[in-house]
N, C-alpha and C. Protein backbone atom coordinates (compact mmCIF):
# COMPACT_ATOMS: atom_id res chain seq x y z
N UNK A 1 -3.70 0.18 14.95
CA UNK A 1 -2.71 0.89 14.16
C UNK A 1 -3.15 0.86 12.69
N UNK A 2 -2.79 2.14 11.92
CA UNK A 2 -3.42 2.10 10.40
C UNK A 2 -2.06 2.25 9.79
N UNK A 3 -2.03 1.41 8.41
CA UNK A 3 -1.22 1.38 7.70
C UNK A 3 -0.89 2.65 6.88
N UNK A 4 -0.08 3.39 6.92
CA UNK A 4 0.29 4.59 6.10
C UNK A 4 0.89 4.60 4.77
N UNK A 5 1.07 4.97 3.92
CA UNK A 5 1.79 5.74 2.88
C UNK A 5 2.88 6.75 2.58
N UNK A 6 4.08 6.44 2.77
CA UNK A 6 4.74 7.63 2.54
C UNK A 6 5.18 7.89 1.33
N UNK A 7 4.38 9.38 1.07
CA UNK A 7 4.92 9.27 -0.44
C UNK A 7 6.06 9.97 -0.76
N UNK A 8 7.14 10.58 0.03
CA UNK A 8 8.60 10.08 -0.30
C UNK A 8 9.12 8.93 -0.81
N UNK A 9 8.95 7.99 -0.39
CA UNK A 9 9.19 6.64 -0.70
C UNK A 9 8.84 6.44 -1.82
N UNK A 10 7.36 6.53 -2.04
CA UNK A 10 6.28 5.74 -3.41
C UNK A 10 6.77 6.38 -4.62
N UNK A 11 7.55 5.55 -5.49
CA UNK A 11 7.39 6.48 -6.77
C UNK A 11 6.67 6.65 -7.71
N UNK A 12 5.36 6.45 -7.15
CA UNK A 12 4.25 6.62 -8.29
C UNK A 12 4.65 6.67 -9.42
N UNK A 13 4.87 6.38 -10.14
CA UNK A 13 5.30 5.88 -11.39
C UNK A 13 5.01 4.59 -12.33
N UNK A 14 4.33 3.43 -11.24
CA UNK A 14 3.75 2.35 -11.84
C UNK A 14 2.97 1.53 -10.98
N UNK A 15 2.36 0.94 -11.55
CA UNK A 15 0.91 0.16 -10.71
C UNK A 15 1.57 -0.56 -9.43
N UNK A 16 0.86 -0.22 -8.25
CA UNK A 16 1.62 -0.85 -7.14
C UNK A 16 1.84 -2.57 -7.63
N UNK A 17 3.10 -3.27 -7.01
CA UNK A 17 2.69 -4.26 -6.64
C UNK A 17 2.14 -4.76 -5.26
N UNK A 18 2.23 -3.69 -4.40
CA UNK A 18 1.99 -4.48 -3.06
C UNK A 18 0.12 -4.59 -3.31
N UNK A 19 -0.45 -4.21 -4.15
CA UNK A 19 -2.21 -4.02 -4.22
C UNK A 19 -2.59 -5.35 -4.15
N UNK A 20 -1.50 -6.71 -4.97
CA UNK A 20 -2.05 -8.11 -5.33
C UNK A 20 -1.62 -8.95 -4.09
N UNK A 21 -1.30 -8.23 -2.60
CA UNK A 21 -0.64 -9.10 -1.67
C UNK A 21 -2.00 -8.85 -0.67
N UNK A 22 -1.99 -7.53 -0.75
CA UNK A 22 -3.24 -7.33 0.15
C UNK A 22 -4.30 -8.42 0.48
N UNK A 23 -5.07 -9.40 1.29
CA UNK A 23 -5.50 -10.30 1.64
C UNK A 23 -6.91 -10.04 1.23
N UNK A 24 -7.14 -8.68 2.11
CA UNK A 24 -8.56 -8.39 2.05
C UNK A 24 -9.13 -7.03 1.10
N UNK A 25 -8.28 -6.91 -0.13
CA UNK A 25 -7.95 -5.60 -0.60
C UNK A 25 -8.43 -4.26 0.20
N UNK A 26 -7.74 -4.04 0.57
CA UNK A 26 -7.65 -2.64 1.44
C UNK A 26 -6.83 -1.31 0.70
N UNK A 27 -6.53 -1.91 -0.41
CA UNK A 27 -5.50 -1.08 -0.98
C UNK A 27 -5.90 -0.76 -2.36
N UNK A 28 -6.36 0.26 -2.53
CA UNK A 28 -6.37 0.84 -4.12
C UNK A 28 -5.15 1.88 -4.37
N UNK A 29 -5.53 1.90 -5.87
CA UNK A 29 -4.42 3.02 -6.91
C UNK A 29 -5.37 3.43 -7.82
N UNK A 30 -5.55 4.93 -8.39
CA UNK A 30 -5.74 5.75 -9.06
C UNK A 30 -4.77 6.16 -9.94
N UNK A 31 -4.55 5.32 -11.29
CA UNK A 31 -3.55 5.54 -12.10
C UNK A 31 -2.33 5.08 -11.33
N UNK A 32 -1.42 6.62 -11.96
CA UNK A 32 -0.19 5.53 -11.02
C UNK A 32 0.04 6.54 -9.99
N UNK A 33 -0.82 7.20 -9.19
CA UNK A 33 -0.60 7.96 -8.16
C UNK A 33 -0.42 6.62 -6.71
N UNK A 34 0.02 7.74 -5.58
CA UNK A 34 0.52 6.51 -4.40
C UNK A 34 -0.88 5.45 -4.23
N UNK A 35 -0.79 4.23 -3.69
CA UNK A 35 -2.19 3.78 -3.09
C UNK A 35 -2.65 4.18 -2.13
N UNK A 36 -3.77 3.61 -2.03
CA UNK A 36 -4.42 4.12 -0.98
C UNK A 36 -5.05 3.16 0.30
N UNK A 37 -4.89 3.44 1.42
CA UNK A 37 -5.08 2.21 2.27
C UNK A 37 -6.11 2.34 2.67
N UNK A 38 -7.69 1.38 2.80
CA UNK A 38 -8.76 1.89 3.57
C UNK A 38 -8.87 1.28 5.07
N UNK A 39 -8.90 2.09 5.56
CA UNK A 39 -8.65 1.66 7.04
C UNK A 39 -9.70 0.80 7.59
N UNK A 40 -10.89 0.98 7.07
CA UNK A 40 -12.04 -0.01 7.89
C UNK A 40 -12.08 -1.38 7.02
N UNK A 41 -11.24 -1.68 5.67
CA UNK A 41 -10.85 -2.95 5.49
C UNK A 41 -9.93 -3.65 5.91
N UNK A 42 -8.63 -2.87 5.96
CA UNK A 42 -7.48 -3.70 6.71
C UNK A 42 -7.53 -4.11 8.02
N UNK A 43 -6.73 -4.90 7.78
CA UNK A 43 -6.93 -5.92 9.21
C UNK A 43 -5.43 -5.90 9.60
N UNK A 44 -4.28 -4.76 9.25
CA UNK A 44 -3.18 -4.84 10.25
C UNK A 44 -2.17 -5.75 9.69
N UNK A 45 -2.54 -7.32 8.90
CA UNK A 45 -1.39 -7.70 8.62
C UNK A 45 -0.23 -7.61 8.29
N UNK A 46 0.11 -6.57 7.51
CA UNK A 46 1.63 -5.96 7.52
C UNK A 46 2.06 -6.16 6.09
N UNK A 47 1.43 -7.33 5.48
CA UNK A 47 2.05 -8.29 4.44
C UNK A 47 2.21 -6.86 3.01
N UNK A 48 1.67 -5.62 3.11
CA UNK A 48 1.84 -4.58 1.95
C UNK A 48 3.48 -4.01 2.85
N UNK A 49 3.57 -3.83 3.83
CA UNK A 49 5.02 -3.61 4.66
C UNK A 49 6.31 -4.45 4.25
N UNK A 50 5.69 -5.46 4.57
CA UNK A 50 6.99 -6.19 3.85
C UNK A 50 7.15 -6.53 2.99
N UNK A 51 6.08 -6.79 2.10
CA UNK A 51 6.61 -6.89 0.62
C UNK A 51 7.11 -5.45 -0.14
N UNK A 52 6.49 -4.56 0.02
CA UNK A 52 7.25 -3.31 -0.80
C UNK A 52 8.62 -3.16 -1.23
N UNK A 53 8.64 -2.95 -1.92
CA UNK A 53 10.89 -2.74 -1.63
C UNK A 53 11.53 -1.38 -1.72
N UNK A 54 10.51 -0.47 -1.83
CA UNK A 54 10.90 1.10 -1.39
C UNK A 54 10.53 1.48 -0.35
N UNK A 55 9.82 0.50 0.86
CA UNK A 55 9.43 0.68 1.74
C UNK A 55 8.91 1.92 2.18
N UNK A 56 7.68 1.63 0.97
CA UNK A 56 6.90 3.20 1.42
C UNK A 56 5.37 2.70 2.45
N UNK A 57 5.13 1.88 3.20
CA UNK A 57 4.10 1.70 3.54
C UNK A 57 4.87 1.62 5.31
N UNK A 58 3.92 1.77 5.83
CA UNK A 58 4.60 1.77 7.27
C UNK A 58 3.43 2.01 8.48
């Protein structure tokens, strides 16, 4: 399973925090557009899922 982005949710508007939870950084940002998840780094943990609090990752 790959971690998604919904950018309904994301209000791009400021530097993610979920980027500094990421374990194995799998997760970049380009300014303050949504992040971005790379799929052949993540490893599934979830931990950008539950920490979010607009619950835009899923």
């Amino acid at each position: 399973m790959t971690i998604a982005v919904d950018l309904k949710c994301c209000p791009q508007n400021h530097p993610c925090p979920a980027l500094k939870v990421c374990p194995v950084g799998a997760l970049s940002q380009k300014g303050f557009n949504a992040p971005v998840v790379d799929a052949a780094k993540c490893i599934d943990c979830k931990k950008c899922v539950r920490f979010c609090p607009m619950r835009a990752f899923s």
